[in-house]
N, C-alpha and C. Protein backbone atom coordinates (compact mmCIF):
# COMPACT_ATOMS: atom_id res chain seq x y z
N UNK A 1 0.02 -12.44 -4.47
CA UNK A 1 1.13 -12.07 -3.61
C UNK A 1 0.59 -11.23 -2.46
N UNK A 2 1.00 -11.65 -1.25
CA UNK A 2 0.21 -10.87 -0.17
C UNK A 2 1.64 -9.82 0.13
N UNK A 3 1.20 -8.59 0.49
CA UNK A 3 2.06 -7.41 1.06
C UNK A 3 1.41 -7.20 2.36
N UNK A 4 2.38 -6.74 3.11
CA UNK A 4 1.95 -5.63 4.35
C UNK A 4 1.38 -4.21 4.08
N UNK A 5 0.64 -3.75 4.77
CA UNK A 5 0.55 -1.98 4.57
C UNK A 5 -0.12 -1.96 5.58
N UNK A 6 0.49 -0.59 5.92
CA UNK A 6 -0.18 0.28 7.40
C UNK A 6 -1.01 1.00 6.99
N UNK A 7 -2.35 0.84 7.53
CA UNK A 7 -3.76 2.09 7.42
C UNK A 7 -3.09 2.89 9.17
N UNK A 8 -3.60 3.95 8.40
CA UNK A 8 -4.10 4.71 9.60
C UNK A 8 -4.98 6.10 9.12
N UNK A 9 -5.40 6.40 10.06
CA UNK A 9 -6.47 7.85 9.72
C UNK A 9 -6.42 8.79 10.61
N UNK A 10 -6.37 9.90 10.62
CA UNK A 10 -5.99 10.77 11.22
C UNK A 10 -6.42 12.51 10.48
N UNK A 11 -6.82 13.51 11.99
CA UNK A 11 -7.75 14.84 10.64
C UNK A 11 -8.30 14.59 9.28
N UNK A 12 -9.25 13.42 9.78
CA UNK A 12 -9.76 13.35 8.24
C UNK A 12 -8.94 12.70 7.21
N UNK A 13 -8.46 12.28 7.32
CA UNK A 13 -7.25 11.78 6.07
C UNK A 13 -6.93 10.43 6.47
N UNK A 14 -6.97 9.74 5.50
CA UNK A 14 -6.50 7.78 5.22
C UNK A 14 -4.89 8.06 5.02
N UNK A 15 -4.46 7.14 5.59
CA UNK A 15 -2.94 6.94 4.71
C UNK A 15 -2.55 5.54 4.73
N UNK A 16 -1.93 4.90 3.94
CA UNK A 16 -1.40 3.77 3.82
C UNK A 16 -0.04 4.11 3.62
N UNK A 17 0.74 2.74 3.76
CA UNK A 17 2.19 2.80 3.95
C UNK A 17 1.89 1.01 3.63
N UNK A 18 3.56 0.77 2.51
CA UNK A 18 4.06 -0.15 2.27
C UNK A 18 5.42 0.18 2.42
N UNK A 19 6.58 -1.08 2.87
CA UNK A 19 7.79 -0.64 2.43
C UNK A 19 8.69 -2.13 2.18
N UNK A 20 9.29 -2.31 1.37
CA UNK A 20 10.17 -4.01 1.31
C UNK A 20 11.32 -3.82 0.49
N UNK A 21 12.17 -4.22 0.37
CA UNK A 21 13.10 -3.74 -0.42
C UNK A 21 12.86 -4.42 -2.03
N UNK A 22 11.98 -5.58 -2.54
CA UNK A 22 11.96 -5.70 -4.00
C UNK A 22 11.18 -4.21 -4.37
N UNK A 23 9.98 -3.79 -3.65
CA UNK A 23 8.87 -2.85 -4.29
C UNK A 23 9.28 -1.02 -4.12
N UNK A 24 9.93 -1.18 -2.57
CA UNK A 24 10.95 0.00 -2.19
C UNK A 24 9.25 0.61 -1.39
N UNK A 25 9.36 1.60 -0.68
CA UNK A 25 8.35 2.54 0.23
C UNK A 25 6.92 3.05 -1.00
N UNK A 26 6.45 2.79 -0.52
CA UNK A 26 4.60 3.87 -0.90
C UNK A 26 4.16 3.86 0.45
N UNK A 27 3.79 5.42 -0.10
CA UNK A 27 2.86 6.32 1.02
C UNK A 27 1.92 7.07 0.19
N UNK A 28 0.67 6.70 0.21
CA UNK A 28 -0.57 7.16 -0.50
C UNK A 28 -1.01 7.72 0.96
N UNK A 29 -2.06 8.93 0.29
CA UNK A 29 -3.64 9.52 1.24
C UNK A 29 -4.70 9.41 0.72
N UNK A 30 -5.94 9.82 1.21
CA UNK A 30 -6.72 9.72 0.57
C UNK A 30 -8.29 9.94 1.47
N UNK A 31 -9.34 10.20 0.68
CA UNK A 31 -10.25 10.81 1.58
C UNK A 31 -10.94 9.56 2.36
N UNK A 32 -10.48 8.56 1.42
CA UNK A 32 -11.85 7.19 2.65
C UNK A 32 -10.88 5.96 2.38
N UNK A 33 -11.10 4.95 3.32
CA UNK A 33 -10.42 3.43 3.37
C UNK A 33 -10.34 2.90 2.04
N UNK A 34 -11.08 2.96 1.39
CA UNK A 34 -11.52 2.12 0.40
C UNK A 34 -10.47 3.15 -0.88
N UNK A 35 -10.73 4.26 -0.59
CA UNK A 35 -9.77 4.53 -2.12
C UNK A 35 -8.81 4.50 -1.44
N UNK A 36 -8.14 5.10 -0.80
CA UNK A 36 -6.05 4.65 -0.17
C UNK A 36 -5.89 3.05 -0.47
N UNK A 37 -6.79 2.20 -0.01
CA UNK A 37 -6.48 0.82 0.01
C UNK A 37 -5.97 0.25 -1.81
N UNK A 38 -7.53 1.15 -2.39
CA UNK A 38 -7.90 0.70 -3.95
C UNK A 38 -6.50 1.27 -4.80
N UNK A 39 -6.11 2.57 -3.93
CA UNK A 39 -4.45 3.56 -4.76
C UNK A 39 -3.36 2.36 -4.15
N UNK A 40 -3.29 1.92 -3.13
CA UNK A 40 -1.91 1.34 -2.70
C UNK A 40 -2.06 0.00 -3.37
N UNK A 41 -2.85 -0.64 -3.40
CA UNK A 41 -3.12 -1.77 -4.14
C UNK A 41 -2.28 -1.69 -6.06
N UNK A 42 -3.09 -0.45 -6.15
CA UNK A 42 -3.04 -0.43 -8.13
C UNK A 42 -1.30 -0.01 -7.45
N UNK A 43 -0.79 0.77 -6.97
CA UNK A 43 0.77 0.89 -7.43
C UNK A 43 1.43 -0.07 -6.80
N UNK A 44 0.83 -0.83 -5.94
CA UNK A 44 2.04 -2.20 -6.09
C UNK A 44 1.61 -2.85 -7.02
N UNK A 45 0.33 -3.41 -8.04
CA UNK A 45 0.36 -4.23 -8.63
C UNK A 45 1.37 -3.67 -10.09
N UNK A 46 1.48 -2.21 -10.38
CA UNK A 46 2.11 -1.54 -11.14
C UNK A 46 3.51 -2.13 -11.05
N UNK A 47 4.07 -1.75 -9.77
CA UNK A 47 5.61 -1.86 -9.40
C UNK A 47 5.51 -3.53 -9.76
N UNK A 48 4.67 -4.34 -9.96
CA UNK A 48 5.21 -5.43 -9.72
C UNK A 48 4.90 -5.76 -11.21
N UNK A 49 4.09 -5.42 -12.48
CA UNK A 49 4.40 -5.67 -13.46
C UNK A 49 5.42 -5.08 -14.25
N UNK A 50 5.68 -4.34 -14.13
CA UNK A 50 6.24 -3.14 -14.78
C UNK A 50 7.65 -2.79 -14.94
N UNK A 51 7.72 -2.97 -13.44
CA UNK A 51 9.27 -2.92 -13.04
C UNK A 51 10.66 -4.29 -13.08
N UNK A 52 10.88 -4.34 -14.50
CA UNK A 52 11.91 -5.48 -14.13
C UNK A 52 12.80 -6.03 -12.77
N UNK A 53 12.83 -4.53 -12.57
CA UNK A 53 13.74 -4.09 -11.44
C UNK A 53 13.36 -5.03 -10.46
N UNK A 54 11.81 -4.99 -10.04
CA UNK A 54 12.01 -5.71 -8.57
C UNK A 54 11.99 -7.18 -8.47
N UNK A 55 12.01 -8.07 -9.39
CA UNK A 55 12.32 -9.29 -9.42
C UNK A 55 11.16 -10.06 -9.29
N UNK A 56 10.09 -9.65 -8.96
CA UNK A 56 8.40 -10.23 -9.01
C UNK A 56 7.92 -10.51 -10.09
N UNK A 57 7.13 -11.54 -9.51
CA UNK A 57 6.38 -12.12 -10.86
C UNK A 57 5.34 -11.62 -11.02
N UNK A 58 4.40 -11.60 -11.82
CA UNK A 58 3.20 -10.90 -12.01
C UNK A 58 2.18 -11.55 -11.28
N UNK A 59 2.34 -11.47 -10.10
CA UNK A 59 0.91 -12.11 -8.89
C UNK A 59 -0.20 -10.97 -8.73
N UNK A 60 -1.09 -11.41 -8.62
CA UNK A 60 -1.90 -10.45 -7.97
C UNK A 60 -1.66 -9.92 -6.73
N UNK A 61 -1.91 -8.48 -6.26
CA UNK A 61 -1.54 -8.39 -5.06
C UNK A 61 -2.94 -8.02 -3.95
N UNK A 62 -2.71 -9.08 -2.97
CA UNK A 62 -3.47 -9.16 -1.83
C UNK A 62 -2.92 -8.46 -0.72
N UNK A 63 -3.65 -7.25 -0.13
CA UNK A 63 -3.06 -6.21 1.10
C UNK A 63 -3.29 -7.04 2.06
N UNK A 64 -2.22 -7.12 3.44
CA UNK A 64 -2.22 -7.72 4.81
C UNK A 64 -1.91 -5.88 5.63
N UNK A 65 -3.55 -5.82 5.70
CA UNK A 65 -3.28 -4.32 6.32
C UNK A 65 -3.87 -4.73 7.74
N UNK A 66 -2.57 -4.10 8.26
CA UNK A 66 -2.64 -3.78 9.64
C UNK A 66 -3.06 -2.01 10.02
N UNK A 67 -3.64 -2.02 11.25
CA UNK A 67 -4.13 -0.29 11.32
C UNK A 67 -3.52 0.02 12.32
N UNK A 68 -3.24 1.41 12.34
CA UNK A 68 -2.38 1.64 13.37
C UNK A 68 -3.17 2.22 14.12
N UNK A 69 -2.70 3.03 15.39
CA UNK A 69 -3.69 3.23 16.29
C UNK A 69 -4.27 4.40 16.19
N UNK A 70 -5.63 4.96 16.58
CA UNK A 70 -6.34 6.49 15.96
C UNK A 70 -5.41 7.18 16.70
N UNK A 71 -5.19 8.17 15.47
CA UNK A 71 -4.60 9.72 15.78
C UNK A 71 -3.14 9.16 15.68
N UNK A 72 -2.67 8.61 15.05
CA UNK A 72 -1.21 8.52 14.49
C UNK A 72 -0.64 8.43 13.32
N UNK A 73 -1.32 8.57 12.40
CA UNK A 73 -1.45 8.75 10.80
C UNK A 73 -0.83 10.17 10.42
């Protein structure tokens, strides 16, 4: 299952952003690309087993990260 999420970085700090209405908003930080990506990844694949609630099937989830522009994070 591919998702959207926004990177951006800013003072040192990663942040990602997801938001859709089956999974609902995440906003992780984190000190480097690779762990924010590796945290936003594990809690949507969470929300999406876990949660009856959001109506997903158990796909793997593939990030479609877009970055936003430096110094707006």
């Amino acid at each position: 299952m591919k998702l959207p999420c926004t990177l951006s970085h800013a003072d040192g700090h990663w942040r990602a952003r997801h938001a859709s209405p089956t999974l609902g908003t995440v906003e992780l930080s984190g000190s480097t690309r690779e762990q924010v990506l590796t945290r936003m990844r594990e809690e949507l694949q969470y929300r999406i087993e876990l949660c009856p609630c959001s109506g997903v099937s158990g796909d793997t989830v593939v990030l479609q990260v877009s970055e936003a522009p430096a110094g707006t994070g």
